[in-house]
Protein backbone atom coordinates (compact mmCIF):
# COMPACT_ATOMS: atom_id res chain seq x y z
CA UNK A 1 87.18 -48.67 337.90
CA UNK A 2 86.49 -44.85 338.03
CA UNK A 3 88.57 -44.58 334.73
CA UNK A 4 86.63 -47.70 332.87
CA UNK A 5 83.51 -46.00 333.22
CA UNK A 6 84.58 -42.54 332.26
CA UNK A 7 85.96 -44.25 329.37
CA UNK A 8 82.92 -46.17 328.69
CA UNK A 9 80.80 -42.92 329.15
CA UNK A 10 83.24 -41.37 326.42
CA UNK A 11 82.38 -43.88 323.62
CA UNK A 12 78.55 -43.52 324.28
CA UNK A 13 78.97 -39.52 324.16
CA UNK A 14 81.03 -40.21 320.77
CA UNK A 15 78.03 -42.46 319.82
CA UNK A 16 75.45 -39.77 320.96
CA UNK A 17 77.16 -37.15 318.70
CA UNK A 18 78.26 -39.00 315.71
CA UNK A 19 73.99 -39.96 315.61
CA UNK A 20 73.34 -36.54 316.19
CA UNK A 21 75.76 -35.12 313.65
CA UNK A 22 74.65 -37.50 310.89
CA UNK A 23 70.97 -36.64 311.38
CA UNK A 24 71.77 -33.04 311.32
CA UNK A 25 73.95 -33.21 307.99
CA UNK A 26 70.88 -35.28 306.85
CA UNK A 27 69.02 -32.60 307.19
CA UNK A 28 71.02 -29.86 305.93
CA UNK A 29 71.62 -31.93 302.95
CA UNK A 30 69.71 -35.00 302.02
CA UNK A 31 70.34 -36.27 298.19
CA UNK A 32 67.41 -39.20 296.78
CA UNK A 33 68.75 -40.66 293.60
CA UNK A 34 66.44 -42.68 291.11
CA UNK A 35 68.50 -44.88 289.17
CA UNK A 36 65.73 -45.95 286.62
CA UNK A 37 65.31 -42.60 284.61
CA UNK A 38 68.85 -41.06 286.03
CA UNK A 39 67.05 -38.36 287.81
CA UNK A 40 68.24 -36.85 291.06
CA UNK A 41 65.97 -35.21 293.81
CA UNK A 42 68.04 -33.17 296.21
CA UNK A 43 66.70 -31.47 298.87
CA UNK A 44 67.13 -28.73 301.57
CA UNK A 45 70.25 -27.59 299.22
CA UNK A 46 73.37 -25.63 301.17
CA UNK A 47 75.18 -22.96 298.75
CA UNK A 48 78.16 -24.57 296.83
CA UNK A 49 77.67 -27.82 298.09
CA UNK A 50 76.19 -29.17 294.52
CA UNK A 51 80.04 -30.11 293.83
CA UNK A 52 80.67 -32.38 296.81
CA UNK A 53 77.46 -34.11 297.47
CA UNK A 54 77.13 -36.14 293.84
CA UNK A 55 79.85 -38.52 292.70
CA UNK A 56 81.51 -37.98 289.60
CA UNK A 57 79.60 -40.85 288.57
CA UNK A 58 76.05 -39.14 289.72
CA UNK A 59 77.02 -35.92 288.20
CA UNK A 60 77.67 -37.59 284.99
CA UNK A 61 74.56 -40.12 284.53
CA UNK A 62 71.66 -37.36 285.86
CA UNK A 63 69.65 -36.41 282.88
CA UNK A 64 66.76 -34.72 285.56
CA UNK A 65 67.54 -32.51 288.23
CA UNK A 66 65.35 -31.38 291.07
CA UNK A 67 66.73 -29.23 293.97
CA UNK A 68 65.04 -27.43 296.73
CA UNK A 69 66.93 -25.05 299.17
CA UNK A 70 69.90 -22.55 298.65
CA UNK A 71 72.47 -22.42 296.11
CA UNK A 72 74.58 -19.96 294.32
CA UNK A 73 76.95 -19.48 291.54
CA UNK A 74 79.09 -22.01 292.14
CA UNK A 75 76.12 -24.80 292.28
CA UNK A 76 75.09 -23.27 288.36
CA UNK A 77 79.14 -24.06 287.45
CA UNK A 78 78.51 -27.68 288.52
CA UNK A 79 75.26 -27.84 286.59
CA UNK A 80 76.80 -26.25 283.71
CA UNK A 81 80.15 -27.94 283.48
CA UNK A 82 80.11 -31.28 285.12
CA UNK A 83 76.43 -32.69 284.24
CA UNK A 84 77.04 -32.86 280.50
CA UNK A 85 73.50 -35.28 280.38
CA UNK A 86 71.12 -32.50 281.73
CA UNK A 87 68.11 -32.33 280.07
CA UNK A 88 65.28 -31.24 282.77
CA UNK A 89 66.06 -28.89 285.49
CA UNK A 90 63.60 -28.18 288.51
CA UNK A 91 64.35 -24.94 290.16
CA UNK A 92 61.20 -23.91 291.35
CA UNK A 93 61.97 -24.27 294.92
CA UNK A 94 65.56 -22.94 295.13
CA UNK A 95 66.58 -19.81 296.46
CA UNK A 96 69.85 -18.36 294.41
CA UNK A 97 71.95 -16.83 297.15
CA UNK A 98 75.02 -13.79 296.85
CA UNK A 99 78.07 -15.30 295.84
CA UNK A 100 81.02 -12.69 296.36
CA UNK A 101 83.85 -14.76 295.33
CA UNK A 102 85.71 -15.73 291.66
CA UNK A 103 84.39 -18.13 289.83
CA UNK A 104 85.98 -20.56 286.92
CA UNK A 105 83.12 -20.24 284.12
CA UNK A 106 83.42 -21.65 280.69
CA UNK A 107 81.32 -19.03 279.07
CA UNK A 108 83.34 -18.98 275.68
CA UNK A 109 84.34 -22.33 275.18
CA UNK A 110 87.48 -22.00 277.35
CA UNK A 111 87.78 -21.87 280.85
CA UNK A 112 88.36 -18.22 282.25
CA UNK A 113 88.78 -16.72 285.80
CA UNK A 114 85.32 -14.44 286.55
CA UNK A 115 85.60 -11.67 288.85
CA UNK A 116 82.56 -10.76 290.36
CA UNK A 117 83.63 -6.91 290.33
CA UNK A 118 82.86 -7.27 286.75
CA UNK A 119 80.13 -10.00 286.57
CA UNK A 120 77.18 -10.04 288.94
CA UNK A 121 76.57 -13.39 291.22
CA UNK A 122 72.81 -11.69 292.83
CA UNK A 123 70.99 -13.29 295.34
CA UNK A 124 67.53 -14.10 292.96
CA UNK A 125 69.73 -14.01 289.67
CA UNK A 126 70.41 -16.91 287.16
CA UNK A 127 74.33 -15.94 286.79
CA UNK A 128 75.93 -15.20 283.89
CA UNK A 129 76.51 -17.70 281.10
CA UNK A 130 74.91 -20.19 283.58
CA UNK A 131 73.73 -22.95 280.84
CA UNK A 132 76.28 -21.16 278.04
CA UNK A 133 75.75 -23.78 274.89
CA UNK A 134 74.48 -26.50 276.98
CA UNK A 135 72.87 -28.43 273.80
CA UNK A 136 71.12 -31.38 275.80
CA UNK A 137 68.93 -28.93 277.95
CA UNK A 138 65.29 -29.35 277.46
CA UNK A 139 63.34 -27.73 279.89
CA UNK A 140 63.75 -25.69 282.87
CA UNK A 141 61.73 -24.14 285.72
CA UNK A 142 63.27 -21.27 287.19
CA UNK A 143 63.32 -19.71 290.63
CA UNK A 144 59.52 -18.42 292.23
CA UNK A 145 62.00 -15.79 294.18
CA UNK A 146 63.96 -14.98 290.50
CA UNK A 147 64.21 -11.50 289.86
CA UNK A 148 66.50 -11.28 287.27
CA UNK A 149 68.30 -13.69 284.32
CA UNK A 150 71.81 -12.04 283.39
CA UNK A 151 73.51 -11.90 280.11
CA UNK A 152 74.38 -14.90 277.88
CA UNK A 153 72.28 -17.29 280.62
CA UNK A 154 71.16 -19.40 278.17
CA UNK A 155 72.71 -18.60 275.00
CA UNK A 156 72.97 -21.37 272.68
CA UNK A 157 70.89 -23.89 274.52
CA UNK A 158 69.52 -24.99 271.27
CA UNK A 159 67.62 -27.85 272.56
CA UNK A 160 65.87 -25.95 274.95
CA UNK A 161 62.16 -25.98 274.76
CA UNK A 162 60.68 -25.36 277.71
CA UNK A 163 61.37 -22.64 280.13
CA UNK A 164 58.96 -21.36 282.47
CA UNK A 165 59.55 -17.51 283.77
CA UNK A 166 58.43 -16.73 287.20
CA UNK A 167 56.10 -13.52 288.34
CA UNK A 168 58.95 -12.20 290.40
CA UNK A 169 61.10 -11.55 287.51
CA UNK A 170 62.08 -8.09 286.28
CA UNK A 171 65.46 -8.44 283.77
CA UNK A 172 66.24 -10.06 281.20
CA UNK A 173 69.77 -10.17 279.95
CA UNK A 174 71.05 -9.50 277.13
CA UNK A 175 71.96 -12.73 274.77
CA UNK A 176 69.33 -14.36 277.51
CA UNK A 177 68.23 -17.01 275.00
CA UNK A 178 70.57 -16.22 271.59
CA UNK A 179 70.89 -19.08 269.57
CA UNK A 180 67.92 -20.80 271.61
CA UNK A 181 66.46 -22.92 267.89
CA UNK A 182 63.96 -25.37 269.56
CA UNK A 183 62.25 -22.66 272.02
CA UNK A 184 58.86 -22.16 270.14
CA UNK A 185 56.87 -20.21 272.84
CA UNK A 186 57.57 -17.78 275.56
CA UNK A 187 55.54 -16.00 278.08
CA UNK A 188 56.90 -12.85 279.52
CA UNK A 189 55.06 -11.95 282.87
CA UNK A 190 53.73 -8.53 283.76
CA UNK A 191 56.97 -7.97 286.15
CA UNK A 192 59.64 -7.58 283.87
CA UNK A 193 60.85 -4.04 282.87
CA UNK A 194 63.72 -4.56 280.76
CA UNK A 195 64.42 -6.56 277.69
CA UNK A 196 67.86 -6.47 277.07
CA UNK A 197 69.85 -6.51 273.31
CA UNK A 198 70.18 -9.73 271.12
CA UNK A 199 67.66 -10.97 274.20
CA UNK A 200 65.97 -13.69 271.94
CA UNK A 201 68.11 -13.37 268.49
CA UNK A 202 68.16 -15.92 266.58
CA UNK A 203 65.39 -18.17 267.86
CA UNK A 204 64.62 -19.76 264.74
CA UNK A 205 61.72 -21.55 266.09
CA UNK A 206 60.03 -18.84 267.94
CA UNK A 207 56.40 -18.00 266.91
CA UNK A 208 54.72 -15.49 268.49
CA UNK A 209 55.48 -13.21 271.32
CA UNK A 210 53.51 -10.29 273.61
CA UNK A 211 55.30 -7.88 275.33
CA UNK A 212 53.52 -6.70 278.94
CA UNK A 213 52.59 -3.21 279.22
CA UNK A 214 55.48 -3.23 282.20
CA UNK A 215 58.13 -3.14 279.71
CA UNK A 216 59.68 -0.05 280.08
CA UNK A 217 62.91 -0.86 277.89
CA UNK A 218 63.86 -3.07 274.84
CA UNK A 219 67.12 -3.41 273.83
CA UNK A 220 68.90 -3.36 270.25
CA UNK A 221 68.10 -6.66 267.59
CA UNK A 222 66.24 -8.74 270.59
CA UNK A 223 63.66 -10.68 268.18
CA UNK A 224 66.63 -10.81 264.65
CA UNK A 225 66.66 -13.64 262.83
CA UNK A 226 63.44 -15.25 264.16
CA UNK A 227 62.83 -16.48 261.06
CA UNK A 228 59.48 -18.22 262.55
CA UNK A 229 57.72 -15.11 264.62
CA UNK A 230 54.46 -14.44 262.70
CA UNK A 231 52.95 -13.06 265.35
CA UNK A 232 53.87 -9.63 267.99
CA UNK A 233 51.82 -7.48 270.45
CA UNK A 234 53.64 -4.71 271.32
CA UNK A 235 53.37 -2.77 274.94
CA UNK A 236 50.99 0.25 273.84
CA UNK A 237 53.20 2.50 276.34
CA UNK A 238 56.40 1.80 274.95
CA UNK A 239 58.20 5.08 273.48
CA UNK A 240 61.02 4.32 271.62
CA UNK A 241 62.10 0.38 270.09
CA UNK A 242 66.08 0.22 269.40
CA UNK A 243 67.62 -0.47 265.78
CA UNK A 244 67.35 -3.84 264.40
CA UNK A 245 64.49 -4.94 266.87
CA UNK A 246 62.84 -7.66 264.52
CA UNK A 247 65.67 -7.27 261.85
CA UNK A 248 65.64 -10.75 259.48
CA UNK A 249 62.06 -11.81 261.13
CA UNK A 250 61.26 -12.74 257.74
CA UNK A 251 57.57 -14.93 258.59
CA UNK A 252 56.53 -11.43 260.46
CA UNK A 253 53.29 -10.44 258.26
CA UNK A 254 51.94 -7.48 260.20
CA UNK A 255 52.25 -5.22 263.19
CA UNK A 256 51.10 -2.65 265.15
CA UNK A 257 53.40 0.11 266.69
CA UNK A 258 52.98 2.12 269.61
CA UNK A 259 51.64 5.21 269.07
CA UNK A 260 53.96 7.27 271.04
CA UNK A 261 57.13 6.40 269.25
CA UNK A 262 59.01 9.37 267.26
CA UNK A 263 61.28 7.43 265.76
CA UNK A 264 61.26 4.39 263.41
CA UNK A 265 65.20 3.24 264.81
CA UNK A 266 67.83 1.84 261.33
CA UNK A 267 67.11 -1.33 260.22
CA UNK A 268 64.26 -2.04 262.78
CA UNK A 269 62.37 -4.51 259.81
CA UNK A 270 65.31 -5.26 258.16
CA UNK A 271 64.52 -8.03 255.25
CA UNK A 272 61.17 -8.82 256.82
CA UNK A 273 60.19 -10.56 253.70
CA UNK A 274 56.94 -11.21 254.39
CA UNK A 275 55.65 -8.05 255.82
CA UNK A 276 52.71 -6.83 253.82
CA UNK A 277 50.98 -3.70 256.29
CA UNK A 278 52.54 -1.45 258.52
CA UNK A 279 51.00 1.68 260.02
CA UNK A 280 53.37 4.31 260.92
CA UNK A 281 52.14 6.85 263.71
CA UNK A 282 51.56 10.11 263.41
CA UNK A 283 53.95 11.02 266.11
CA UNK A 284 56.78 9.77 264.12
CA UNK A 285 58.94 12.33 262.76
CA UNK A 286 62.32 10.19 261.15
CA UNK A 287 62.55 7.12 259.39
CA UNK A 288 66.36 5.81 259.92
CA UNK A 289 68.22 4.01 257.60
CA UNK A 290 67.64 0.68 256.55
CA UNK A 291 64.19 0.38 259.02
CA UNK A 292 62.32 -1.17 255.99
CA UNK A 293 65.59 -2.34 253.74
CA UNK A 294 64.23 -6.00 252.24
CA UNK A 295 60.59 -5.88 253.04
CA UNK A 296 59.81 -7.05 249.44
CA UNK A 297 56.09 -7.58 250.12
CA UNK A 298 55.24 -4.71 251.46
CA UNK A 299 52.74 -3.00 248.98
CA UNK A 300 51.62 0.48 250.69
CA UNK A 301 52.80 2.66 252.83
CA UNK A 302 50.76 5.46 254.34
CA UNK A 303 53.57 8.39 256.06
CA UNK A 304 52.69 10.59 258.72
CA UNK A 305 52.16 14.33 258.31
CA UNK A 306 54.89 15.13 260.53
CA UNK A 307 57.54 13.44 258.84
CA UNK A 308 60.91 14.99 258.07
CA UNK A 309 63.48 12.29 257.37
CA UNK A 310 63.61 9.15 255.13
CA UNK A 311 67.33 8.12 255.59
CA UNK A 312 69.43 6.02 253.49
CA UNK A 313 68.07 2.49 251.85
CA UNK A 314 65.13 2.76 254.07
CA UNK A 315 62.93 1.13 251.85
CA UNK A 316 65.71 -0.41 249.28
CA UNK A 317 64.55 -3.26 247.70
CA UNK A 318 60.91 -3.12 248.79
CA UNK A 319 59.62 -4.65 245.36
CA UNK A 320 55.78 -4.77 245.80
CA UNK A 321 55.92 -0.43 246.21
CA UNK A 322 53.95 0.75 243.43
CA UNK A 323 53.48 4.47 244.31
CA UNK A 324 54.51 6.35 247.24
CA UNK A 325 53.27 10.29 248.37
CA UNK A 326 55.84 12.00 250.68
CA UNK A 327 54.37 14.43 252.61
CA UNK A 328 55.43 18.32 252.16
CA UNK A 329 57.07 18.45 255.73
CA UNK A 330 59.78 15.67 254.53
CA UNK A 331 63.08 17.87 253.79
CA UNK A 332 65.33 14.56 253.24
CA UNK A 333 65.27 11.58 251.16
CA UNK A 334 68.62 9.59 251.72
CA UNK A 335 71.08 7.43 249.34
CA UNK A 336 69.40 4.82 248.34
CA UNK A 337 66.32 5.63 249.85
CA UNK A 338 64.03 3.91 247.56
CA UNK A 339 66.82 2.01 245.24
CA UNK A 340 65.65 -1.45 243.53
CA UNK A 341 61.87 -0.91 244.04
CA UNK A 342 61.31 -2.44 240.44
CA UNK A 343 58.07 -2.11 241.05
CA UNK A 344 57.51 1.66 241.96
CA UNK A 345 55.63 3.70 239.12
CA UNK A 346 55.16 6.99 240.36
CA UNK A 347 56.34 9.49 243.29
CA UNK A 348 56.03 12.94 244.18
CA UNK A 349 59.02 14.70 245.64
CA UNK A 350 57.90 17.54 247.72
CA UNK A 351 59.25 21.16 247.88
CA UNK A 352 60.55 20.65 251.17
CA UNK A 353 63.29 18.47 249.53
CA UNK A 354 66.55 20.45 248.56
CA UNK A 355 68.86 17.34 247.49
CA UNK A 356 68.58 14.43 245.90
CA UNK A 357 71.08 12.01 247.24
CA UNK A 358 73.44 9.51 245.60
CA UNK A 359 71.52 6.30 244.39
CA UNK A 360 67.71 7.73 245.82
CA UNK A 361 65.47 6.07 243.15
CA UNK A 362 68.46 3.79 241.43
CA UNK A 363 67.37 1.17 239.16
CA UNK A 364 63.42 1.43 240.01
CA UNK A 365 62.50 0.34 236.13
CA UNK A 366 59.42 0.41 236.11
CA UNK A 367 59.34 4.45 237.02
CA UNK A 368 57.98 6.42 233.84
CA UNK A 369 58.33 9.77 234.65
CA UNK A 370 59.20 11.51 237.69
CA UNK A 371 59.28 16.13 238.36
CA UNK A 372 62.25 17.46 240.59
CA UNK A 373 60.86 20.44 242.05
CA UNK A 374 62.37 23.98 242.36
CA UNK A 375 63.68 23.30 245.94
CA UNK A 376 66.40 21.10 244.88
CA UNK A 377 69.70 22.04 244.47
CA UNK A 378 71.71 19.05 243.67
CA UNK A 379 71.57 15.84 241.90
CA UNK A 380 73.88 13.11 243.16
CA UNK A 381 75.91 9.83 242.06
CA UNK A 382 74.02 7.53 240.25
CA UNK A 383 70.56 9.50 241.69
CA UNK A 384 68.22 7.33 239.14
CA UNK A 385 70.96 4.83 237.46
CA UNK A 386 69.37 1.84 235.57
CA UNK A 387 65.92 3.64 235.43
CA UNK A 388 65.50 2.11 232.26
CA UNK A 389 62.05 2.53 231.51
CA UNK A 390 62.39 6.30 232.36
CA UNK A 391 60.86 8.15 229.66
CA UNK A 392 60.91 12.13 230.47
CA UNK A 393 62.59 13.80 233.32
CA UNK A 394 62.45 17.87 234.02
CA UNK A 395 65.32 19.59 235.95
CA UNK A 396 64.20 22.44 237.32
CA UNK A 397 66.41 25.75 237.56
CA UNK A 398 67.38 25.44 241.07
CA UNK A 399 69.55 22.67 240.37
CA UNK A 400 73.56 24.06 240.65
CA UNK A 401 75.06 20.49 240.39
CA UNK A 402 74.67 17.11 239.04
CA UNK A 403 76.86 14.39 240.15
CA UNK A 404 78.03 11.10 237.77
CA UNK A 405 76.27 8.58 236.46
CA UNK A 406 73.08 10.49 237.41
CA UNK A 407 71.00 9.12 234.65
CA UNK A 408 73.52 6.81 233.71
CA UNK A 409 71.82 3.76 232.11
CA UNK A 410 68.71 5.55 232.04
CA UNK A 411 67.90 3.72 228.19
CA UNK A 412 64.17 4.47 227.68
CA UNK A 413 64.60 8.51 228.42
CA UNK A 414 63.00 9.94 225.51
CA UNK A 415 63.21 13.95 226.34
CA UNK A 416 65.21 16.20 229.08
CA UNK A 417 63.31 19.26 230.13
CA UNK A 418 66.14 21.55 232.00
CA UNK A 419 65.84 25.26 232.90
CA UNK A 420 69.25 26.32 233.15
CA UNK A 421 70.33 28.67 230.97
CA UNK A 422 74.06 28.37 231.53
CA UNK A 423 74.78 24.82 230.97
CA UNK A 424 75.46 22.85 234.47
CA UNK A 425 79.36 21.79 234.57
CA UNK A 426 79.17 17.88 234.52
CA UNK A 427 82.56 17.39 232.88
CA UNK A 428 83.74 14.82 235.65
CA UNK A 429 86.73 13.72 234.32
CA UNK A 430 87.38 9.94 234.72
CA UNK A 431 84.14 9.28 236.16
CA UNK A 432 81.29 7.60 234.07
CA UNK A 433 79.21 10.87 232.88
CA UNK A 434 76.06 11.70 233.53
CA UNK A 435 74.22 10.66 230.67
CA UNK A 436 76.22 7.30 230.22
CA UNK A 437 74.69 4.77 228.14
CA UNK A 438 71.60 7.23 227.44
CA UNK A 439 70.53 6.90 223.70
CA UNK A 440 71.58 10.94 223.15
CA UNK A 441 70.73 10.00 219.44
CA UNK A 442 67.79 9.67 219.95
CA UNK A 443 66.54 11.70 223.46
CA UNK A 444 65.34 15.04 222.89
CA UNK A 445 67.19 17.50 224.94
CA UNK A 446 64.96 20.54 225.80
CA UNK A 447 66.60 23.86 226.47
CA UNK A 448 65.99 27.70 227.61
CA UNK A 449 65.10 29.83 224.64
CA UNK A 450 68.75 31.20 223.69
CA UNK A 451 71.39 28.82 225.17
CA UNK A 452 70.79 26.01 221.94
CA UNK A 453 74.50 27.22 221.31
CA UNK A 454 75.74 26.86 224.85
CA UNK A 455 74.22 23.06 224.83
CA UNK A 456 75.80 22.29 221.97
CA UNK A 457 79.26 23.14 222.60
CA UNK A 458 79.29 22.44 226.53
CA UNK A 459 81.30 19.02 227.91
CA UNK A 460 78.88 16.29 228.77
CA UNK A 461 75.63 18.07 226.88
CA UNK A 462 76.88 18.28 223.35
CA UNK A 463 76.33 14.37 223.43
CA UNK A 464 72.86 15.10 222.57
CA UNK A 465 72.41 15.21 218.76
CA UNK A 466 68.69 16.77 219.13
CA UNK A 467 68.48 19.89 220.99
CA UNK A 468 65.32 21.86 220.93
CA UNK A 469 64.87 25.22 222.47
CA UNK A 470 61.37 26.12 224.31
C-alpha cells in the first residue's frame, strides 16, 4: 500500500515538473508564427537557439522576422544562410551577445571555417558578413544597444532599402553596405566616429548624405561609384579625407571641404563628371594625383596661396578649364597634370617651377601660347604633344634638356624663341624627336645672336629651314 502511494506521488511530482519545465522553456523561448504574411514573432530570444526553435519548413517560408531577447553570431548564420525568403528584419529589441567560438560563414560564396581570433563576434556588433549578398533583404532595424556594424555586414544586399541606424552606434565597417543599389537614403547619427573604406561604394542609388561633426575618421573610396549622390555635408572638423573618397560620384555638382584639411588625397573626385565648383582651402598645401582626373565640367578653379604640389593627371581631362593661375609658391606640376583640357587657353607657370614633366599640358588644343620661365631646367616626354593650335613657344636659357616628342605634333607652332646659345642635344636616337610632325618649313626658329651656324648644323634643329638670329 505504502509503495502504491509513493508510486502514485511519483507520477504527480513527474506531472508537477514536466508543467513546470514547459512553462519555464515557454518563457525562455516562446516562438508566435503568422501563417498569412509568413512572418515570425519570436520572443525572449536565448543565444544560438535561432537554429533549433524554427523548422526547416519555418526557416524557409518567413519573409518577416521579429525577435526580442539575446542572440549572437550563430543566430545571424541562421538568418543569413537558412532563411533564403527574408525580406524585413526587426532587431530593435535584441541584444547581440559575445560569441567566442568558430563559426561556418558563407561570406564569399563558399562555406569557410571563421576563427574568431581573426574575426570579431562583439557583444553590440552586427558580425561580420552577417547578411553577405542576401538579395531579398528589404529593410532592417538594427539593435538600440548596437555599437558597432563590422566589415562586409551588408555587402551586396542590393535590395536593401531600408535600414535604420541606432544612437548607440559608433563603427562602421568597412564594405558595410558595398554593392547596396536600392539604398537611397541614410542617416548617420551623431555617435559614430569611424567610417571605414569602401563603407558605402557603389550605392548606385544613394542621394545625399551628411556626415556628423563626431566623425573623427573616414576611410579610403567610402562614397565611389555613387553614381546618384548629388548632395554631401561634410563634418567641418574633419582634417584629412582618404584617396578616392567620392571617386566615380559622377551626379556630385558641388561641395564644400573642411577647412582644416592640408591635403587634397589622389583621386579623391575622380571622374566626377558633373562637378562644376569646388573651393579649395587655404590650408591646403598638395594636390595628389588624379584628385580632379575626369571632372569635365568643372570650369574654375581658384588655388590656395600656400600651394606647393599639383601631382600627376590631377586635373587630366577636365574639359570646361579655360585658364588657370598657379600661384608662385607651387614648385611642381606633375605628368599629365593638366593633359586633355581641350579647352584650356592660357596658363602661367610660375618661377617656383624647375621641371616640366612628361605629358604636363599634352594635347590641350586650344592653348595659343604659353612662357617657360627661367626656373626650369628640363622639358620632358611628350611635355605639350598634340598642342596643335600652339602658335609661339619661348624656351628660356635655363633649360639643359628636352626630352622626345616634346612638341611633337605641335602643327600650328608658328615661331620658337630659345636662348641657348649652344644648341640643346635632342638627338634621341630611335625615339620620335622633338619637333615630330612640326611644320619646320614653315616655323620660324629664333636663335641667340651668333649660334645661326650651330642651329643649322646641330641633330634635331637643322630640321628647321628658317632660322633667324635676334
Amino acid at each position: 500500500m505504502i509503495q502504491i502511494q509513493i508510486f502514485k506521488f511519483l507520477i504527480l511530482l513527474f506531472a508537477v515538473a514536466t508543467l513546470f519545465f514547459n512553462s519555464c522553456k515557454k518563457e525562455v523561448y516562446n516562438k508566435v508564427s503568422t501563417n498569412a504574411d509568413s512572418s515570425t514573432v519570436i520572443t525572449n530570444a536565448t543565444p544560438g537557439s535561432l537554429e533549433t526553435s524554427l523548422t526547416a519548413t519555418e526557416k524557409a517560408k518567413t519573409t518577416k522576422l521579429t525577435i526580442t531577447g539575446n542572440i549572437d553570431a550563430r543566430d545571424f548564420i541562421v538568418m543569413h544562410l537558412d532563411m533564403p525568403k527574408l525580406t524585413a528584419i526587426d532587431l530593435s529589441e535584441v541584444n547581440i551577445v559575445l560569441y567566442t567560438g568558430k563559426l561556418i560563414i558563407d561570406g564569399s560564396g563558399l562555406n569557410a571555417e571563421i576563427d574568431p581570433v581573426h574575426f570579431s563576434f562583439n557583444a553590440n556588433t552586427i558580425p561580420y558578413t552577417a547578411f553577405f549578398d542576401n538579395v531579398k533583404l528589404i529593410s532592417i532595424i538594427l539593435p538600440n544597444s548596437l555599437k558597432a556594424i563590422e566589415e562586409s555586414s551588408f555587402e551586396g544586399c542590393i535590395g536593401l532599402k531600408e535600414i535604420q541606424i541606432p544612437p548607440s552606434d559608433t563603427v562602421i565597417g568597412s564594405c558595410a553596405f558595398l554593392g547596396c543599389t536600392s539604398l537611397t537614403s541614410i542617416s548617420i547619427p551623431s555617435s559614430v566616429t569611424d567610417l571605414n573604406q569602401n563603407a558605402f561604394e557603389n550605392c548606385t542609388s544613394l542621394t545625399s548624405i551628411t556626415i556628423p561633426s563626431s566623425v573623427s575618421y573616414m576611410g579610403y573610396s567610402i562614397f565611389e561609384g555613387c553614381t546618384s549622390l548629388k548632395s554631401v555635408t561634410l563634418s567641418p572638423s574633419l582634417k584629412y579625407l582618404e584617396p578616392g573618397l567620392f571617386s566615380g560620384c559622377t551626379s556630385l555638382s558641388s561641395i564644400t571641404l573642411p577647412t582644416s584639411i592640408k591635403n587634397i588625397q589622389r583621386g579623391l573626385f575622380y571622374n566626377c563628371k558633373n562637378l562644376t565648383s569646388i573651393t579649395i582651402p587655404t590650408t591646403v598645401s598638395y594636390i595628389d594625383y588624379n584628385a580632379f582626373n575626369g571632372c569635365s565640367s568643372l570650369s574654375n578653379i581658384n588655388f590656395p596661396k600656400g600651394l606647393i604640389s599639383i601631382n600627376d593627371s590631377a586635373f587630366a581631362h577636365c574639359i570646361g578649364l579655360h585658364s588657370i593661375v598657379i600661384p608662385n609658391t607651387d614648385t611642381i606640376i606633375g605628368s599629365s597634370a593638366f593633359a586633355y583640357c581641350s579647352n584650356l587657353e592660357s596658363i602661367s607657370i610660375p618661377p617656383s617651377v624647375k621641371h616640366i614633366y612628361s605629358q604636363t599640358f599634352a594635347f590641350c588644343v586650344s592653348l595659343t601660347s604659353i612662357s617657360i620661365t627661367s626656373s626650369v631646367t628640363d622639358i620632358g616626354f611628350e611635355a605639350f604633344v598634340g598642342d596643335s593650335n600652339l602658335t609661339s613657344i619661348t624656351i628660356p636659357l635655363s633649360v639643359t634638356r628636352i626630352d622626345y616628342g616634346a612638341f611633337s605634333y605641335c602643327k600650328g607652332l608658328q615661331s620658337i624663341h630659345i636662348k641657348t646659345v649652344n644648341p640643346i642635344n635632342i638627338n634621341l636616337g630611335s625615339y620620335e624627336n622633338v619637333f615630330d610632325n612640326v611644320l619646320t618649313s614653315s616655323c620660324i626658329l629664333y636663335v641667340p645672336k651668333g649660334s645661326k651656324v650651330a642651329y643649322q648644323s646641330a641633330e634635331g634643329w637643322r630640321v628647321f629651314k628658317n632660322i633667324i638670329e635676334e
